[in-house]
Protein backbone atom coordinates (compact mmCIF):
# COMPACT_ATOMS: atom_id res chain seq x y z
CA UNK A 1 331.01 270.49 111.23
CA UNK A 2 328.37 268.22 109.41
CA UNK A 3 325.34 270.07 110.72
CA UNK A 4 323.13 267.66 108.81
CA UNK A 5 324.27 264.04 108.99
CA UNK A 6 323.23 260.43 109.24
CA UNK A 7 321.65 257.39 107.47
CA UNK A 8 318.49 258.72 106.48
CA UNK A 9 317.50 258.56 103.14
CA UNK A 10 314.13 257.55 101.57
CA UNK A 11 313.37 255.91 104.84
CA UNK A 12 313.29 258.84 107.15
CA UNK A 13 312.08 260.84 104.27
CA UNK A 14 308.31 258.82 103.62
CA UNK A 15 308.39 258.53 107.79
CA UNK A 16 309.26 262.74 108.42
CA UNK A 17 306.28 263.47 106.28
CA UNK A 18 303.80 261.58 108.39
CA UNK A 19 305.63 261.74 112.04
CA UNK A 20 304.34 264.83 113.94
CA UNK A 21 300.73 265.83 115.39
CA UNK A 22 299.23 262.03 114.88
CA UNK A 23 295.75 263.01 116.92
CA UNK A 24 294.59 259.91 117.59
CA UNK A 25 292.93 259.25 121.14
CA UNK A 26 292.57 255.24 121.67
CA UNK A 27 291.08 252.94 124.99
CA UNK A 28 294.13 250.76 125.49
CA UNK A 29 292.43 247.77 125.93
CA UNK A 30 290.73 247.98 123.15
CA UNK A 31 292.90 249.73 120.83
CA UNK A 32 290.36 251.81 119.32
CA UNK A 33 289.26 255.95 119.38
CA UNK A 34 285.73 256.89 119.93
CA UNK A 35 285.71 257.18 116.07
CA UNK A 36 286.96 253.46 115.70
CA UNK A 37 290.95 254.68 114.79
CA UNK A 38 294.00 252.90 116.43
CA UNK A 39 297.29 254.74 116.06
CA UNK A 40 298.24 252.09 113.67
CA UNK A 41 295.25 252.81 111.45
CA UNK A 42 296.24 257.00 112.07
CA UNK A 43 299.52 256.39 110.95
CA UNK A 44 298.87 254.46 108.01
CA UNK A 45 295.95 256.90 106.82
CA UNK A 46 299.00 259.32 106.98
CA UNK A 47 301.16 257.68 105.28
CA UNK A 48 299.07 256.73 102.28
CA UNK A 49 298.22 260.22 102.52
CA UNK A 50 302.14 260.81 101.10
CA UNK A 51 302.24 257.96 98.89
CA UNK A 52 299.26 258.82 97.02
CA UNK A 53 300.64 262.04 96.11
CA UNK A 54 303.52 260.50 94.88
CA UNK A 55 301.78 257.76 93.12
CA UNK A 56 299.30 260.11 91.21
CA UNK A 57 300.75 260.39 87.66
CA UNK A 58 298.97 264.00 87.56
CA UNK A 59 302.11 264.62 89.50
CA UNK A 60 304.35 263.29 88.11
CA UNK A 61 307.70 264.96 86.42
CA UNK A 62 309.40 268.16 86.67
CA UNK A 63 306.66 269.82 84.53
CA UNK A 64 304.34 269.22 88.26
CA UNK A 65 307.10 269.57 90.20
CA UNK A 66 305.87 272.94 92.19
CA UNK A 67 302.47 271.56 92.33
CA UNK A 68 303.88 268.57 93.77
CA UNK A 69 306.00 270.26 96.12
CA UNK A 70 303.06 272.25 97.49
CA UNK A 71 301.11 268.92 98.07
CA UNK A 72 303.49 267.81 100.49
CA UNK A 73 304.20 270.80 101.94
CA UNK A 74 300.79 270.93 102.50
CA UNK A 75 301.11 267.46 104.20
CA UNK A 76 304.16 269.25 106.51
CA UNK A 77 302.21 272.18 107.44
CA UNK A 78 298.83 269.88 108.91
CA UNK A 79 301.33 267.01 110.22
CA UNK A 80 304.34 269.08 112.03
CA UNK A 81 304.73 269.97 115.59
CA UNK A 82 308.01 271.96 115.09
CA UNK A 83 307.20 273.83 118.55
CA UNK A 84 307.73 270.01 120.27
CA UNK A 85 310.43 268.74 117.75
CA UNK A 86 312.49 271.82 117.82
CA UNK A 87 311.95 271.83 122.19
CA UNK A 88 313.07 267.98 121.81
CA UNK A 89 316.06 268.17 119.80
CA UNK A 90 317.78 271.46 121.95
CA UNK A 91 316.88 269.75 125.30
CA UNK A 92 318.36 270.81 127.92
CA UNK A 93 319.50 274.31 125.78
CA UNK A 94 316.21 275.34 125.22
CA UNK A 95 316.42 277.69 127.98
CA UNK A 96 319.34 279.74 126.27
CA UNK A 97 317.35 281.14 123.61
CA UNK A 98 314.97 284.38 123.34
CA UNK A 99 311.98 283.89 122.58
CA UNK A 100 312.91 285.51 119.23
CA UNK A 101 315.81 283.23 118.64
CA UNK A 102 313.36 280.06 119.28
CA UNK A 103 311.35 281.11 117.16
CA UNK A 104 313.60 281.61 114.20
CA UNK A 105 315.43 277.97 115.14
CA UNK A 106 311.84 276.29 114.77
CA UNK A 107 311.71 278.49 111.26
CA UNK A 108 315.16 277.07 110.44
CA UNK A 109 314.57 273.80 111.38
CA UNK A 110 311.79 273.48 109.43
CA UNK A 111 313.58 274.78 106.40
CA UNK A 112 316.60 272.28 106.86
CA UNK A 113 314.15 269.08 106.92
CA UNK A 114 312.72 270.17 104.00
CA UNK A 115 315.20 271.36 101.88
CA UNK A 116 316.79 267.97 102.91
CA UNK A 117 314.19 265.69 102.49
CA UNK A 118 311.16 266.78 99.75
CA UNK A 119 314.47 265.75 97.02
CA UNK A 120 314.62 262.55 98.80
CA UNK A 121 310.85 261.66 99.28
CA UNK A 122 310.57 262.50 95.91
CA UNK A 123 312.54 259.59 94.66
CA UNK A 124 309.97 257.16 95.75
CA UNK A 125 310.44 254.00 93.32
CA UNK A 126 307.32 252.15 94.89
CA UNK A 127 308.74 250.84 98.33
CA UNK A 128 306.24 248.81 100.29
CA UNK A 129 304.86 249.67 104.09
CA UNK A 130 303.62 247.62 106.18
CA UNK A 131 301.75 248.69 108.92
CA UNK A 132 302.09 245.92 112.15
CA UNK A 133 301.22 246.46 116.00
CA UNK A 134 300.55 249.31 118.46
CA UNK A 135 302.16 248.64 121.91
CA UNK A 136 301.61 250.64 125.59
CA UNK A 137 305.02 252.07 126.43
CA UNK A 138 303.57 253.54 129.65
CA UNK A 139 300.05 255.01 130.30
CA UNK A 140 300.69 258.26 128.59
CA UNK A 141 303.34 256.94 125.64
CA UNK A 142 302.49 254.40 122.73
CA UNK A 143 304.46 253.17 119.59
CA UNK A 144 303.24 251.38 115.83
CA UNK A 145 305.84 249.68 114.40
CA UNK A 146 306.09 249.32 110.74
CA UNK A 147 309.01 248.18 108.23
CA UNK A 148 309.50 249.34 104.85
CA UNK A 149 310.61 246.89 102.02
CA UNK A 150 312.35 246.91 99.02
CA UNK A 151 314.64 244.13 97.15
CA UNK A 152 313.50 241.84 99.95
CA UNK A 153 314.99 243.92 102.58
CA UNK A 154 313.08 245.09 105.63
CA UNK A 155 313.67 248.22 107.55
CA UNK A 156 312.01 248.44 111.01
CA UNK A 157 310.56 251.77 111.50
CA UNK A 158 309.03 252.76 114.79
CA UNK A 159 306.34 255.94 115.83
CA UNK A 160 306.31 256.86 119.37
CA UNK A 161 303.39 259.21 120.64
CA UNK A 162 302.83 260.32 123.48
CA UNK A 163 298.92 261.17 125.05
CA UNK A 164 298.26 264.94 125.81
CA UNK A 165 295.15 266.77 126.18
CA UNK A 166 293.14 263.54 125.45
CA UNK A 167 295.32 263.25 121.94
CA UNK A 168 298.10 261.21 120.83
CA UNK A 169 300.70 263.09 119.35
CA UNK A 170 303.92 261.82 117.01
CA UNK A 171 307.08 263.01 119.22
CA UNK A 172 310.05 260.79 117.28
CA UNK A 173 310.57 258.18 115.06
CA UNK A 174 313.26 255.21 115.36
CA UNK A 175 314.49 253.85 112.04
CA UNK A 176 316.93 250.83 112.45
CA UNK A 177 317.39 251.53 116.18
CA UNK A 178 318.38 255.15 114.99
CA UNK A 179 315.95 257.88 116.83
CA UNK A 180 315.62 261.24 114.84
CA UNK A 181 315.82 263.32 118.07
CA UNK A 182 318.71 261.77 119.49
CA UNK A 183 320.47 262.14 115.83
CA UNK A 184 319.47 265.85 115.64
CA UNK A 185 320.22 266.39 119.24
CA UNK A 186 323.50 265.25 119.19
CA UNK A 187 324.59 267.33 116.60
CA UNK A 188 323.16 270.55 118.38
CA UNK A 189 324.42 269.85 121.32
CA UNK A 190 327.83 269.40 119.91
CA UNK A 191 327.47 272.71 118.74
CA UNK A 192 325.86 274.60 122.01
CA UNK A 193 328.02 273.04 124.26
CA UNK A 194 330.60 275.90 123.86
CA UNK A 195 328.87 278.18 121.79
CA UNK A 196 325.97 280.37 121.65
CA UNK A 197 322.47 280.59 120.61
CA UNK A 198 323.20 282.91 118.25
CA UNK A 199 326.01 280.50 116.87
CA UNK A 200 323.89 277.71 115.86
CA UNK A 201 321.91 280.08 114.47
CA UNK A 202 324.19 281.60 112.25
CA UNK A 203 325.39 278.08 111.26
CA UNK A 204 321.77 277.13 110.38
CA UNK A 205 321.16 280.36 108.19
CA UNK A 206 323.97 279.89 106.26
CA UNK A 207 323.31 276.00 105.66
CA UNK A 208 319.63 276.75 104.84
CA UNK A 209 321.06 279.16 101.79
CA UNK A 210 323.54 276.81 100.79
CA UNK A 211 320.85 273.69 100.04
CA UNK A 212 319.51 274.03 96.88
CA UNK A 213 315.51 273.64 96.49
CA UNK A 214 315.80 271.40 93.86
């Protein structure tokens, strides 16, 4: 099977990047932290955060393309909540693996969005965001929605957070109506419906070594 599929491209690439641990505590009715920061303003801070790197011509080119790489990696490593993604996308499975084995999925995970994305990202050609509202899903959930354009097309891209410990923290993203849990947990639950932990494992090793880090 396809372990790795969908529509994704640049789109989810720029949005992966800048998706997971947004801290941002806000007063609803104000919209604003105690340091004067919306989850709109987080998320594009973020965002530009990515888009600089790619902008800056000191990075520019295969000659910088390690030092590049690390740069956004760096980016992954202060931005990711793989312990919540990776609990998201099993679901319901979660409770089949070892602690060992969950640990090694978030590991693999990890590995799979890069490998499959940091290409993509990487092909930025200077596509526009725009940053728009913040809306209340329910006391404890919020979403910004932005859109991303190039050649005078606009695609909707939506962050949903949700409040814990006092924080607002990235939990998905919904690009054209398509939500990157539901896409990834589709697929694994396809898989773990009649196999094993150890399966999907074995599945995810051996598509990990098969991407090329190029």
């Amino acid at each position: 099977m396809n372990l790795i599929r969908g529509r994704l491209g640049f789109s989810l690439a720029i949005f992966l990047f800048t998706l997971f641990s947004l801290y941002c505590p806000i007063q609803v009715d104000a919209g604003v932290t105690s340091g004067g920061i919306t989850p709109r303003q987080e998320v594009e801070r973020l965002v530009n955060q990515v888009l600089d790197v790619l902008k800056d011509p000191r990075y520019k080119g295969d000659a910088h393309k390690e030092e590049r790489r690390q740069k956004l990696r760096a980016l992954v490593n202060q931005i990711f909540d793989f312990n919540d993604i990776s609990r998201r996308v099993l679901g319901r499975y979660v409770r089949r693996f070892s602690k060992e084995q969950f640990k090694e999925f978030k590991y693999l995970f990890s590995r799979l969005l890069e490998k499959i994305y940091l290409t993509k990202i990487e092909h930025y050609s200077g596509e526009k965001v725009v940053f728009e509202q913040e809306k209340m899903l329910t006391p404890t959930k919020a979403s910004v929605l932005t859109k991303i354009i190039k050649n005078d097309q606009e695609i909707p891209v939506e962050y949903r957070l949700v409040k814990r410990d006092g924080k607002w923290i990235g939990y998905d993203v919904v690009i054209e109506g398509v939500s990157l849990v539901k896409n990834y947990r589709s697929q694994f639950y396809e898989i773990l419906h009649n196999k094993k932990p150890e399966d999907l494992l074995k599945i995810m090793r051996k598509k990990v070594k098969s991407l090329p880090d190029k």
